[in-house]
PDB file of N, CA and C in Angstrom:
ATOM      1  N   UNK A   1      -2.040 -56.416  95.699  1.00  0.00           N
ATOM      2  CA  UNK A   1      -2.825 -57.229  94.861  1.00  0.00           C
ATOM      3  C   UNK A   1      -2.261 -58.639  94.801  1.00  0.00           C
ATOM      4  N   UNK A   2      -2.934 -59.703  94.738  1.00  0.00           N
ATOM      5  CA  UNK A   2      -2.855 -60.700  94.778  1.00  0.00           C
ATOM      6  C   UNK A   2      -3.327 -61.554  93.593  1.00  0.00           C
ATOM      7  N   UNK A   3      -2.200 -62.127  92.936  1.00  0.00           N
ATOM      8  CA  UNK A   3      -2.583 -62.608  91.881  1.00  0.00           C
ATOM      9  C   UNK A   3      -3.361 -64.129  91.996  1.00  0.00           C
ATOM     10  N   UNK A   4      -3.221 -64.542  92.537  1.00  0.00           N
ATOM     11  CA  UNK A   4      -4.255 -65.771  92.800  1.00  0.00           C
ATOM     12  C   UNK A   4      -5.288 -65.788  93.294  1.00  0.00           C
ATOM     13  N   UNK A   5      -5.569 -64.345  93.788  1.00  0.00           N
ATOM     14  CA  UNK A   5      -7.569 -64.320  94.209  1.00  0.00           C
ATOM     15  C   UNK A   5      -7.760 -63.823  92.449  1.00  0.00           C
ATOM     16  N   UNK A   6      -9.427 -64.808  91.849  1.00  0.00           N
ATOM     17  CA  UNK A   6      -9.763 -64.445  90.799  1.00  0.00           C
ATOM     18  C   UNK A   6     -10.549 -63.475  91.237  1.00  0.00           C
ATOM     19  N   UNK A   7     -11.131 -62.752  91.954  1.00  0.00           N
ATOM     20  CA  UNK A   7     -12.155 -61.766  92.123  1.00  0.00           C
ATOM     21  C   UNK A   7     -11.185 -60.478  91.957  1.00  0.00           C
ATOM     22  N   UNK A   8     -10.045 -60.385  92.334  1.00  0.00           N
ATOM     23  CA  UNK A   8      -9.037 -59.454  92.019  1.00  0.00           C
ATOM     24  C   UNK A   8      -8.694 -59.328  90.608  1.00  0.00           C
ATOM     25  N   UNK A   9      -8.720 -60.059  90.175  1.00  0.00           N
ATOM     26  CA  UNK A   9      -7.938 -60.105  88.056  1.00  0.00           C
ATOM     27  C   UNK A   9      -9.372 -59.665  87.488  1.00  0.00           C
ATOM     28  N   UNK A  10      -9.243 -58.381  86.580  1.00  0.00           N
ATOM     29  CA  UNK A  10     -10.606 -58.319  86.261  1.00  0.00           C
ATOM     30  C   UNK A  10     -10.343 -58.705  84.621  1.00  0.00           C
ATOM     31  N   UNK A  11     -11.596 -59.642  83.909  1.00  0.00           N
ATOM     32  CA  UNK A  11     -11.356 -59.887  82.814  1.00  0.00           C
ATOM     33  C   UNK A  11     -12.220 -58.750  81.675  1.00  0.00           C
ATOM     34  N   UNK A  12     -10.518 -58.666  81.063  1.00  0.00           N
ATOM     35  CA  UNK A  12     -10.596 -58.025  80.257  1.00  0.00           C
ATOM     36  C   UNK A  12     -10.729 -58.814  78.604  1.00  0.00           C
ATOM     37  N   UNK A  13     -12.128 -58.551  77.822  1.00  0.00           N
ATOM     38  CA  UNK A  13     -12.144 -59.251  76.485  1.00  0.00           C
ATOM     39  C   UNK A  13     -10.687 -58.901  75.674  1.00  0.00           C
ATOM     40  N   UNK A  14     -11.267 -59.993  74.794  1.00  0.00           N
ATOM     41  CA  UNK A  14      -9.742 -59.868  73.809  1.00  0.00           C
ATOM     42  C   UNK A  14     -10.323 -58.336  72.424  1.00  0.00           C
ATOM     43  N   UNK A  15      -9.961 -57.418  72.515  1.00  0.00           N
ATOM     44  CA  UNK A  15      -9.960 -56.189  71.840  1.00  0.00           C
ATOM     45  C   UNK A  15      -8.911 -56.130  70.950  1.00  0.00           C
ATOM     46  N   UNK A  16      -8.993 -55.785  69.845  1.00  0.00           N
ATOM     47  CA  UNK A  16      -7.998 -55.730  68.873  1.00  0.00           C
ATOM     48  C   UNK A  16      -7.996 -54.042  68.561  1.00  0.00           C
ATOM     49  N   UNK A  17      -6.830 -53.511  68.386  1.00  0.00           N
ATOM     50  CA  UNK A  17      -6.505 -52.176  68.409  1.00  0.00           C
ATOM     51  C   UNK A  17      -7.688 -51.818  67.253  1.00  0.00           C
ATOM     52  N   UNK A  18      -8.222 -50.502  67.287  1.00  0.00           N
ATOM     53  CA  UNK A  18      -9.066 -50.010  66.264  1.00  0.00           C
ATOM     54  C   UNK A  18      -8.367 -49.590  65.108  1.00  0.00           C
ATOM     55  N   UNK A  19      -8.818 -49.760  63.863  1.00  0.00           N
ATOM     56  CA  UNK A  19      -8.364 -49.843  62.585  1.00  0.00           C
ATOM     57  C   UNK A  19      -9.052 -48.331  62.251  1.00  0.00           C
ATOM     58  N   UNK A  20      -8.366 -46.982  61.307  1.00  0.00           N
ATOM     59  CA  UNK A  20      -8.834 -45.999  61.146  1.00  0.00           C
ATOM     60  C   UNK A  20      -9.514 -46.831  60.002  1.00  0.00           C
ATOM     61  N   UNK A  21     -10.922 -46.088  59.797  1.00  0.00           N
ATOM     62  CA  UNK A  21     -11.868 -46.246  58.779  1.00  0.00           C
ATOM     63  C   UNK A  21     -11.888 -45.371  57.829  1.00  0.00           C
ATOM     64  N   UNK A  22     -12.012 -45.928  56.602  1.00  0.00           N
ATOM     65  CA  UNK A  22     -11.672 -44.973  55.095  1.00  0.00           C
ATOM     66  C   UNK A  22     -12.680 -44.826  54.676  1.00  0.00           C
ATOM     67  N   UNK A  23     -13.176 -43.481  54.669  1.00  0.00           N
ATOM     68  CA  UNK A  23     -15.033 -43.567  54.180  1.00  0.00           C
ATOM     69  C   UNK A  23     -14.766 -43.629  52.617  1.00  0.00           C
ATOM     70  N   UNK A  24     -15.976 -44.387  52.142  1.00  0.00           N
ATOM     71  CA  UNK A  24     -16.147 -44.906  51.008  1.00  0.00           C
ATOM     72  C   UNK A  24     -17.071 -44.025  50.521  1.00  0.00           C
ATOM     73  N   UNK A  25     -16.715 -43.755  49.122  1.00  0.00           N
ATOM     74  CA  UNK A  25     -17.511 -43.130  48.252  1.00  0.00           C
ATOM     75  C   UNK A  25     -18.001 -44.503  47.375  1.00  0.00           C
ATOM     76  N   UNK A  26     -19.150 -43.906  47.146  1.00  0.00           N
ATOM     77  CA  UNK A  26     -19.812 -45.163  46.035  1.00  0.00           C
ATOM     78  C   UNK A  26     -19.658 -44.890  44.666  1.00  0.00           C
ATOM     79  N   UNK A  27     -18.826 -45.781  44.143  1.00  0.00           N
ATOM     80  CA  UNK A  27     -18.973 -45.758  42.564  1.00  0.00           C
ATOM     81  C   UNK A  27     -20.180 -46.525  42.026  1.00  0.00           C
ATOM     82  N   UNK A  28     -20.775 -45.916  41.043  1.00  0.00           N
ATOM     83  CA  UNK A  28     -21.569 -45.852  40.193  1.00  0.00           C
ATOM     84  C   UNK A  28     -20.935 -47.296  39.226  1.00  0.00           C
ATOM     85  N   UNK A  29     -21.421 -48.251  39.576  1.00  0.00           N
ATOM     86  CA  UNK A  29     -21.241 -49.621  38.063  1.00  0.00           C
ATOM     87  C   UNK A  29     -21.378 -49.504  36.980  1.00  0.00           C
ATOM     88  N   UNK A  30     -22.401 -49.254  36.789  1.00  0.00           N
ATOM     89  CA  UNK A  30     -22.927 -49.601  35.474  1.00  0.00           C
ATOM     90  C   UNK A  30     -22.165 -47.668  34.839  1.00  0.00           C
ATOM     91  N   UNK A  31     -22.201 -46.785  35.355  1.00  0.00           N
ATOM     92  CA  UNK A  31     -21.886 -45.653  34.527  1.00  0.00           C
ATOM     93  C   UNK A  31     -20.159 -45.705  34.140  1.00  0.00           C
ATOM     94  N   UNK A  32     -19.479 -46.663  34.909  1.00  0.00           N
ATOM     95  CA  UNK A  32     -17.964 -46.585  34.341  1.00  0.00           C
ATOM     96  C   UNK A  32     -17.883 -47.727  33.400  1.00  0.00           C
ATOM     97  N   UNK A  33     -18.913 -48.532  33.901  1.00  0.00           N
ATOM     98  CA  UNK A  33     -18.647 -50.097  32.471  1.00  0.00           C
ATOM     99  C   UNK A  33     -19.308 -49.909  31.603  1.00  0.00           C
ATOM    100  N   UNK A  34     -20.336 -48.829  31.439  1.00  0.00           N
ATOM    101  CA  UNK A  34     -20.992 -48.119  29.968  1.00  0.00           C
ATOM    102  C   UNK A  34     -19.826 -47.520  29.594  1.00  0.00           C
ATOM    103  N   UNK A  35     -18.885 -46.081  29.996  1.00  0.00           N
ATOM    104  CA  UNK A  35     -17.955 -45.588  29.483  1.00  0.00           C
ATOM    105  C   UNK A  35     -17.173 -46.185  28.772  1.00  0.00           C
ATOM    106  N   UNK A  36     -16.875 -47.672  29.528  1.00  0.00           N
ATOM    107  CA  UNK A  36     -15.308 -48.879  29.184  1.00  0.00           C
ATOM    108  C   UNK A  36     -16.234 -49.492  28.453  1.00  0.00           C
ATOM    109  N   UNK A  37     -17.101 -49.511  27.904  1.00  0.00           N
ATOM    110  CA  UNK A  37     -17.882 -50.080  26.754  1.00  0.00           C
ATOM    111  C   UNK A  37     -17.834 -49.308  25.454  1.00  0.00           C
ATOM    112  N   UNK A  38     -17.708 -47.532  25.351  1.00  0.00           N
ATOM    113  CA  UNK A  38     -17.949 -46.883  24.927  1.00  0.00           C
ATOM    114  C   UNK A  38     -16.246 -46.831  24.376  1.00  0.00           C
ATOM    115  N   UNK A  39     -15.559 -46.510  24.968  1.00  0.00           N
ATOM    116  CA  UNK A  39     -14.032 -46.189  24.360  1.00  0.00           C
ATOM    117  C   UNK A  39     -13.310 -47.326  24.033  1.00  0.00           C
ATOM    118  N   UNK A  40     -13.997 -48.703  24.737  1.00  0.00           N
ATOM    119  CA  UNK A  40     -13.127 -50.338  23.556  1.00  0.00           C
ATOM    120  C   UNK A  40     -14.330 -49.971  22.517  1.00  0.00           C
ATOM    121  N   UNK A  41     -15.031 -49.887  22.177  1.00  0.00           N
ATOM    122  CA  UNK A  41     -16.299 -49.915  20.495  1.00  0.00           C
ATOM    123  C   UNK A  41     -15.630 -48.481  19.860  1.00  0.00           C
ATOM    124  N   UNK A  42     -14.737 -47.488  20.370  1.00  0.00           N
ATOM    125  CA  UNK A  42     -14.223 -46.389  19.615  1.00  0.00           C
ATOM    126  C   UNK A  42     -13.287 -46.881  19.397  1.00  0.00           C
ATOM    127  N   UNK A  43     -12.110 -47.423  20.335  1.00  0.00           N
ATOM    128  CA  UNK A  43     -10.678 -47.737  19.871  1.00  0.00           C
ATOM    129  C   UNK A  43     -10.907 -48.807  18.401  1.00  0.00           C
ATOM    130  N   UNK A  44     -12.136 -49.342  18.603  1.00  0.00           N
ATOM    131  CA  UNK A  44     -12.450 -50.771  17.352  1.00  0.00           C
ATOM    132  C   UNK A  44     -12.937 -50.182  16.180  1.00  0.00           C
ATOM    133  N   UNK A  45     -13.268 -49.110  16.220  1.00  0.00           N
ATOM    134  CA  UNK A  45     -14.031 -48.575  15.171  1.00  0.00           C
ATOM    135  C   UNK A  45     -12.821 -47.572  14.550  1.00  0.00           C
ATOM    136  N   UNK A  46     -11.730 -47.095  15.466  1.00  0.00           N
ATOM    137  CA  UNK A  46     -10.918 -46.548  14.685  1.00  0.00           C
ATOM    138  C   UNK A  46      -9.708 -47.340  13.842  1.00  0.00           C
ATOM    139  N   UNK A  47      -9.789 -48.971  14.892  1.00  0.00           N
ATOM    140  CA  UNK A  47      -8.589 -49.354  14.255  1.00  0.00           C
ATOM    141  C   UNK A  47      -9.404 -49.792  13.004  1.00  0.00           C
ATOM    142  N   UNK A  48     -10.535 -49.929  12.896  1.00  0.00           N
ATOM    143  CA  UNK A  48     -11.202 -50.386  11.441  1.00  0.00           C
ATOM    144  C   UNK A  48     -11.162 -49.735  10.357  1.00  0.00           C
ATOM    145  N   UNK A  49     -11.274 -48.370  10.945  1.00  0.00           N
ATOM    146  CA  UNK A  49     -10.704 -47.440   9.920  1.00  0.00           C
ATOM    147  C   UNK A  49      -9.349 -47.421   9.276  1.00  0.00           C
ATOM    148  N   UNK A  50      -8.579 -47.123  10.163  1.00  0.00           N
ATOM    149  CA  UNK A  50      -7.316 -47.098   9.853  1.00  0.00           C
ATOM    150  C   UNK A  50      -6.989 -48.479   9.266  1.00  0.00           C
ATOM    151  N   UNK A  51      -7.341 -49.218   9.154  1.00  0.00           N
ATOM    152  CA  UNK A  51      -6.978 -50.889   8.390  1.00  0.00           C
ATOM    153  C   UNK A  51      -7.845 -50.503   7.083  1.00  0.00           C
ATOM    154  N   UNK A  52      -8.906 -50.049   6.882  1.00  0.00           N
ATOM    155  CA  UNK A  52      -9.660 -49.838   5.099  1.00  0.00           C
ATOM    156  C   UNK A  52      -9.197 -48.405   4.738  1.00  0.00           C
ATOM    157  N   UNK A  53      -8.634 -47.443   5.671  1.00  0.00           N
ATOM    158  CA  UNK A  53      -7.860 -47.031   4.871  1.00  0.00           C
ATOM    159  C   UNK A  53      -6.307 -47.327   4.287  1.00  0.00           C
ATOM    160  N   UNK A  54      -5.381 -47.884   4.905  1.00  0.00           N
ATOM    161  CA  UNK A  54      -4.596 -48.349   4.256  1.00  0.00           C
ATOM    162  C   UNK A  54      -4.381 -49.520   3.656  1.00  0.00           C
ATOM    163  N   UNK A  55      -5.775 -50.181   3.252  1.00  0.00           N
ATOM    164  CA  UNK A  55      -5.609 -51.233   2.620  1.00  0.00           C
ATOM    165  C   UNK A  55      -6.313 -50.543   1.152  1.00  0.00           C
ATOM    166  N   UNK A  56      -6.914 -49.667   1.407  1.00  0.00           N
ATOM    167  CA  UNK A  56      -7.765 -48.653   0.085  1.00  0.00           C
ATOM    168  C   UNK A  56      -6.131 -48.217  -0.351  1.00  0.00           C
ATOM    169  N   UNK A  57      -5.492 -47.398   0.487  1.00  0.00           N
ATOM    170  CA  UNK A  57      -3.898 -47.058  -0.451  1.00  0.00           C
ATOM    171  C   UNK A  57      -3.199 -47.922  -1.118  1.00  0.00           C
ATOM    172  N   UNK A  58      -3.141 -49.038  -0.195  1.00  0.00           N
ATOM    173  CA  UNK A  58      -1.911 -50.358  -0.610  1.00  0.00           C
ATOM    174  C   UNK A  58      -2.788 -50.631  -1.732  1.00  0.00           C
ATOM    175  N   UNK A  59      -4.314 -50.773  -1.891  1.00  0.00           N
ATOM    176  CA  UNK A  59      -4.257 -51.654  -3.703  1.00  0.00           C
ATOM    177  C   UNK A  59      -4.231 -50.239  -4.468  1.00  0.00           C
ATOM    178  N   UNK A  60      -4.789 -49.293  -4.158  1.00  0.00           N
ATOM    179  CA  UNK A  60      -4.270 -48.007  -5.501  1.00  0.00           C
ATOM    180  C   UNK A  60      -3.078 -47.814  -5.725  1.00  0.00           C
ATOM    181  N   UNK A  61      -2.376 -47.932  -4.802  1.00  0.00           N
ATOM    182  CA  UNK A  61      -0.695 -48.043  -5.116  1.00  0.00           C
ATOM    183  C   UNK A  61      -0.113 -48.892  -5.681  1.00  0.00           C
ATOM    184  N   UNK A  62      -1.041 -50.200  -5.457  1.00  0.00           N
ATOM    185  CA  UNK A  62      -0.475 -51.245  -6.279  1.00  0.00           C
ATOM    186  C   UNK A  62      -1.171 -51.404  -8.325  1.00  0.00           C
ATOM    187  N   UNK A  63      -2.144 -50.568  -7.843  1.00  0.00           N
ATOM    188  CA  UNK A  63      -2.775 -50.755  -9.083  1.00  0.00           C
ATOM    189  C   UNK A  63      -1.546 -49.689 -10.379  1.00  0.00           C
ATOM    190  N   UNK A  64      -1.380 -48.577  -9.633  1.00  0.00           N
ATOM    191  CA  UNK A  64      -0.351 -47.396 -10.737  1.00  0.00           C
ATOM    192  C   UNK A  64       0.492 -48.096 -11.763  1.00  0.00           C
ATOM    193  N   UNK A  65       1.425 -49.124 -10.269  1.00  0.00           N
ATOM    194  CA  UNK A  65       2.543 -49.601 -11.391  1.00  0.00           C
ATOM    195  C   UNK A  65       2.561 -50.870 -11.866  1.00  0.00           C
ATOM    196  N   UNK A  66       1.895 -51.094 -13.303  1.00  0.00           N
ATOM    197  CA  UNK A  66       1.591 -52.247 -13.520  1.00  0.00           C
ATOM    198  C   UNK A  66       3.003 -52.897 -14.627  1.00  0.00           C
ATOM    199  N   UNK A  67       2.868 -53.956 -14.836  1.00  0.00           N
ATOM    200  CA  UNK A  67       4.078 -54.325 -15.328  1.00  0.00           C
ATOM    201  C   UNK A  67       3.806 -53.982 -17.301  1.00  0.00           C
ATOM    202  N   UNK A  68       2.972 -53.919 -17.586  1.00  0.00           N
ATOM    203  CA  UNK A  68       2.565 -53.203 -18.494  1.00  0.00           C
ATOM    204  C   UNK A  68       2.977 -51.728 -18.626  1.00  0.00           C
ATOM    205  N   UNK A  69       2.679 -51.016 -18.046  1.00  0.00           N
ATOM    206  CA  UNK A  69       3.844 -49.432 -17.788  1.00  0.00           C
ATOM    207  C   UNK A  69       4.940 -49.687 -17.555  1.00  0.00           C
ATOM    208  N   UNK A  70       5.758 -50.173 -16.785  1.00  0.00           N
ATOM    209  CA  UNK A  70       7.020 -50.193 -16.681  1.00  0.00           C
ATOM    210  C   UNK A  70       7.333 -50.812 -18.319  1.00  0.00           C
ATOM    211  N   UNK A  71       6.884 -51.589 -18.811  1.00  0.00           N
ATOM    212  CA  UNK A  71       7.491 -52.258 -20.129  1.00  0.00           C
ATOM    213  C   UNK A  71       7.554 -51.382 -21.081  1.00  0.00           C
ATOM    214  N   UNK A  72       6.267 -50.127 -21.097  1.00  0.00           N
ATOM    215  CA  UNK A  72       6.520 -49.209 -21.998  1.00  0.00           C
ATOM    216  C   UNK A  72       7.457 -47.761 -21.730  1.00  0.00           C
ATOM    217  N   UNK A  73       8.021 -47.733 -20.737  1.00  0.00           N
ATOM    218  CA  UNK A  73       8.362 -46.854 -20.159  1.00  0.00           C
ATOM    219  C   UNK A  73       9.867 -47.290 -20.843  1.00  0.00           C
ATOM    220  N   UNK A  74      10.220 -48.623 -20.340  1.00  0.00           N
ATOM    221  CA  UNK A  74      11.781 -48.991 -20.946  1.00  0.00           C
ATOM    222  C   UNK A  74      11.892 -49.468 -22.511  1.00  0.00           C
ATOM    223  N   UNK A  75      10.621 -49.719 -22.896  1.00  0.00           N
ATOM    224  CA  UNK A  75      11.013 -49.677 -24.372  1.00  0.00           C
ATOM    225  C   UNK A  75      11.234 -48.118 -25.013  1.00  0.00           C
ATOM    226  N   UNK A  76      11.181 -47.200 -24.660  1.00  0.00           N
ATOM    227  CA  UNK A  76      11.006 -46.086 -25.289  1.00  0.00           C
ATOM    228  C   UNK A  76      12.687 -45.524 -26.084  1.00  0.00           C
ATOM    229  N   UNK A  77      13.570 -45.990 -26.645  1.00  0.00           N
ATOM    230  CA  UNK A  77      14.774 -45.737 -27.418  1.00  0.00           C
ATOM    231  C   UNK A  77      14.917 -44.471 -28.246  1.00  0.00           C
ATOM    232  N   UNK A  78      13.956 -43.890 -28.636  1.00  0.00           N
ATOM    233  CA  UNK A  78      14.530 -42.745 -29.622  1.00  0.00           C
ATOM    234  C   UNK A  78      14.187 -41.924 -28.742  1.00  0.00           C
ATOM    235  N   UNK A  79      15.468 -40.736 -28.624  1.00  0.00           N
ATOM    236  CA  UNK A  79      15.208 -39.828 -27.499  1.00  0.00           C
ATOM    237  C   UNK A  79      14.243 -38.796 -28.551  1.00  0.00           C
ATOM    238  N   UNK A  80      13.395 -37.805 -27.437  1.00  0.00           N
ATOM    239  CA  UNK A  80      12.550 -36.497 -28.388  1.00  0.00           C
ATOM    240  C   UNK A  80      13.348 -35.699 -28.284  1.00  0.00           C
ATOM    241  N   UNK A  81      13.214 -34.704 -29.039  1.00  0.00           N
ATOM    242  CA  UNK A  81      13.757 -33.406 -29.499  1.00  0.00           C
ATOM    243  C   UNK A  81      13.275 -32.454 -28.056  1.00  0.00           C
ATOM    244  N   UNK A  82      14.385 -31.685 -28.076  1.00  0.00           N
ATOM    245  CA  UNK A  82      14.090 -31.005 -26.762  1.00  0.00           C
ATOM    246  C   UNK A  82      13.036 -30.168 -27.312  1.00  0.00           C
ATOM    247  N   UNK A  83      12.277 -30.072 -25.702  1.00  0.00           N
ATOM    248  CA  UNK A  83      10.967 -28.841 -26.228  1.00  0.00           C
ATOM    249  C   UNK A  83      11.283 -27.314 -26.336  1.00  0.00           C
ATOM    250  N   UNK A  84      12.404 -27.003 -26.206  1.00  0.00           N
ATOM    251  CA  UNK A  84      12.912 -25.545 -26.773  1.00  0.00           C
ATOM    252  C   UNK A  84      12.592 -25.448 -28.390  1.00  0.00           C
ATOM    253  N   UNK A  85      13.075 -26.688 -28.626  1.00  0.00           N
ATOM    254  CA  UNK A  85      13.175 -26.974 -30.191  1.00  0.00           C
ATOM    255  C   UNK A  85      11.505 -26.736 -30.688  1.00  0.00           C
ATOM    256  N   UNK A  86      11.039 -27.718 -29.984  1.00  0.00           N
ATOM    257  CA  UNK A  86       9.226 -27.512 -30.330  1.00  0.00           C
ATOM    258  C   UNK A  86       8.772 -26.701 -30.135  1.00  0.00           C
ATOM    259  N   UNK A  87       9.262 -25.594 -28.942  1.00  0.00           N
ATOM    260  CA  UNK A  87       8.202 -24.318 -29.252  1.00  0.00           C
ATOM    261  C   UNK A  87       8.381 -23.247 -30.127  1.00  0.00           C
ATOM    262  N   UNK A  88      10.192 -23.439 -30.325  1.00  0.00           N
ATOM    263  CA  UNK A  88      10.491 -22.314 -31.428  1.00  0.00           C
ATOM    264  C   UNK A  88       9.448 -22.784 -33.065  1.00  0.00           C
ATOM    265  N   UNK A  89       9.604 -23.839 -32.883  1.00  0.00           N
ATOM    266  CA  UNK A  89       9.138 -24.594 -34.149  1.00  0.00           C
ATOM    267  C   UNK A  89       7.673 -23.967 -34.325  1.00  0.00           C
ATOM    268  N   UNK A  90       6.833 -24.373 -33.461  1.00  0.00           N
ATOM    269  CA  UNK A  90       5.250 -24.395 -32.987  1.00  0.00           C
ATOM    270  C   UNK A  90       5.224 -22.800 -33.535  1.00  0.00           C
ATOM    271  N   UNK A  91       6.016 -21.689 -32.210  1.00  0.00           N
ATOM    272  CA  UNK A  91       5.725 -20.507 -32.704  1.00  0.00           C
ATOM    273  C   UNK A  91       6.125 -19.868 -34.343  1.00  0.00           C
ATOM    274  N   UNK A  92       7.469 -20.642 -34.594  1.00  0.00           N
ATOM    275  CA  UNK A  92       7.139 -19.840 -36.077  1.00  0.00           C
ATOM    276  C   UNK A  92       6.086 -20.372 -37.162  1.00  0.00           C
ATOM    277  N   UNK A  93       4.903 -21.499 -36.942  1.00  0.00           N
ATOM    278  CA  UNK A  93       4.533 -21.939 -37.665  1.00  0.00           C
ATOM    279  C   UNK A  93       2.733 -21.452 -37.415  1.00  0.00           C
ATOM    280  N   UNK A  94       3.258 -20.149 -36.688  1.00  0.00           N
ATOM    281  CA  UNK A  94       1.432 -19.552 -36.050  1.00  0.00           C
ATOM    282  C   UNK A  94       1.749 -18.447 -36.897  1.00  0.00           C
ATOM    283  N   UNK A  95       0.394 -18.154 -38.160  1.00  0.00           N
ATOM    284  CA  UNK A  95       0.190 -16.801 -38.777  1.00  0.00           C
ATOM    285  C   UNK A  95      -0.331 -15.901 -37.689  1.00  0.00           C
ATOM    286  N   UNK A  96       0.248 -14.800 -37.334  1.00  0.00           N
ATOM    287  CA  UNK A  96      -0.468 -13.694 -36.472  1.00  0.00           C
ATOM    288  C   UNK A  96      -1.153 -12.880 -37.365  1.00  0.00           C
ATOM    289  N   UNK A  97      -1.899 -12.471 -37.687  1.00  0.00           N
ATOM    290  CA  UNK A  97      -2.159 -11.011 -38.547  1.00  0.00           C
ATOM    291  C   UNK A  97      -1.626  -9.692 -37.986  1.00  0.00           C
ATOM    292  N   UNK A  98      -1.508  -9.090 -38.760  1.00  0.00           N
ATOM    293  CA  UNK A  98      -1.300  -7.690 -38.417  1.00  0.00           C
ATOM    294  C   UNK A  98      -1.856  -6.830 -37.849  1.00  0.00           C
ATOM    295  N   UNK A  99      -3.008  -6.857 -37.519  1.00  0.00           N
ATOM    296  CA  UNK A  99      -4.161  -6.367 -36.532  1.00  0.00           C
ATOM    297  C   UNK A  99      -4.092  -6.708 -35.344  1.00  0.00           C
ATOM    298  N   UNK A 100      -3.352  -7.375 -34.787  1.00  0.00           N
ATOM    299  CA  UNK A 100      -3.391  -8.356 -33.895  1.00  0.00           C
ATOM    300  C   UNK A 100      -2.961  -7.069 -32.698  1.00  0.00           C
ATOM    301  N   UNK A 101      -1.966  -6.377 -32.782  1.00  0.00           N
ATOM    302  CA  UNK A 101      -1.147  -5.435 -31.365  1.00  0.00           C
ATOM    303  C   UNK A 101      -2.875  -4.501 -30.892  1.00  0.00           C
ATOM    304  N   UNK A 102      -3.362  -4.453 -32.249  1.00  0.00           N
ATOM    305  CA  UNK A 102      -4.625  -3.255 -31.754  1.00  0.00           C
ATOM    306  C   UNK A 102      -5.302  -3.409 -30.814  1.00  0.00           C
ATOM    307  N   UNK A 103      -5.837  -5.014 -30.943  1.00  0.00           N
ATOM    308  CA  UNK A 103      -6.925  -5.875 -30.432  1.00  0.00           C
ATOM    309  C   UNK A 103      -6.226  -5.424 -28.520  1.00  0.00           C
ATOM    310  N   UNK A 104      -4.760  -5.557 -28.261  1.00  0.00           N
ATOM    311  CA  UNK A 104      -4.905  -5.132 -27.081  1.00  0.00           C
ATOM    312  C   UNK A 104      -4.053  -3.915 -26.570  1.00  0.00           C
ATOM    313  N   UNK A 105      -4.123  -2.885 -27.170  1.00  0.00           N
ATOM    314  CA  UNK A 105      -4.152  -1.604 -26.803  1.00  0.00           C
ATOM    315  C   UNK A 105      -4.816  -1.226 -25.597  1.00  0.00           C
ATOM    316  N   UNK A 106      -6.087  -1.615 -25.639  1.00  0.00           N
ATOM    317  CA  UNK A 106      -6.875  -1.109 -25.186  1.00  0.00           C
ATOM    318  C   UNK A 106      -6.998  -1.956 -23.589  1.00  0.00           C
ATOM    319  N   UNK A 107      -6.690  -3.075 -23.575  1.00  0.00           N
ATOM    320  CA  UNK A 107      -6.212  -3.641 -22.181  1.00  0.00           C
ATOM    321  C   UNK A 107      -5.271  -3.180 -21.721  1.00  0.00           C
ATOM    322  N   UNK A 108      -4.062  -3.129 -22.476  1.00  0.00           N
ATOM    323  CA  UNK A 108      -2.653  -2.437 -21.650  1.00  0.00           C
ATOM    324  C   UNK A 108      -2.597  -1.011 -21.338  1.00  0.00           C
ATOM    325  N   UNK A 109      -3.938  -0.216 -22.210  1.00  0.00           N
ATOM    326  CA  UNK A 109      -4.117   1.195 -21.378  1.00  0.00           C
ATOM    327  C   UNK A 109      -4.854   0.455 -19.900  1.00  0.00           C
ATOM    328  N   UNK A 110      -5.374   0.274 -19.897  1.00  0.00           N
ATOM    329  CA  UNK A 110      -5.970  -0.550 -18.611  1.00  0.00           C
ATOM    330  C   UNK A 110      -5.361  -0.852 -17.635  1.00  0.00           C
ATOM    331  N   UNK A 111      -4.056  -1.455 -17.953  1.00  0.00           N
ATOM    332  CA  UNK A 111      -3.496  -2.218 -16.708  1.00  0.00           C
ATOM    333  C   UNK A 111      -2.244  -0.661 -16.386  1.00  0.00           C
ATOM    334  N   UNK A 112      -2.107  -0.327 -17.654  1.00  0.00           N
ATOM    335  CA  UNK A 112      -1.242   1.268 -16.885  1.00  0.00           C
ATOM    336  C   UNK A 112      -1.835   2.029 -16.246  1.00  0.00           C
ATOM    337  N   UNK A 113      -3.183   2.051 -16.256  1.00  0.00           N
ATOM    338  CA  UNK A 113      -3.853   3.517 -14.990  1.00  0.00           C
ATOM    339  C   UNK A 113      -3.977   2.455 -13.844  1.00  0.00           C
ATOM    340  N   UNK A 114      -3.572   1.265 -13.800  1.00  0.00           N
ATOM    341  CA  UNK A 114      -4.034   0.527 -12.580  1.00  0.00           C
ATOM    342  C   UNK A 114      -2.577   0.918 -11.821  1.00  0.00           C
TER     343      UNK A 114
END
């Protein structure tokens, strides 16, 4: 072969190696940017919630302790009498009658056959 006869050199185009092809599936537009429409308007609607509800706690919480209660709370100086004291008191100052055990006889046979 002879490189200086052109009828001998056969031209070959310029070919670029073949690239493997990635078959494409078609996504659907509008059905994933409805979805991503759908879960930012939920994430917004929950953080809305969660902000009126703890702003509903923070003023009831703030409303309890007013500086008005605390003032009566620390003025209070004479201690009370313990409530042992008050119920012995309370109970000896209840007339029972004497009839009184009869009235439940008749329940506490009751609860013994149970």
């Amino acid at each position: 072969m002879d490189n200086n006869n052109p009828a001998a050199q056969t031209a070959q185009p310029n070919i670029a190696p073949a690239q493997p092809v990635m078959p494409q599936t078609p996504i659907p537009a509008e059905s994933s940017n409805g979805s991503n429409k759908v879960i930012i308007w939920f994430i917004i609607g929950l953080v809305v919630v969660i902000l009126l509800v703890g702003g509903i706690y923070f003023y009831l919480s703030r409303q309890q302790v007013t500086p008005s209660q605390t003032q009566t709370t620390t003025t209070q100086a004479t201690p009370s009498p313990s409530p042992q004291d008050n119920l012995e008191g309370d109970l000896n100052s209840i007339n029972i009658p004497s009839g009184a055990d009869d009235v439940f006889t008749t329940v506490d046979q009751d609860l013994q056959q149970l």
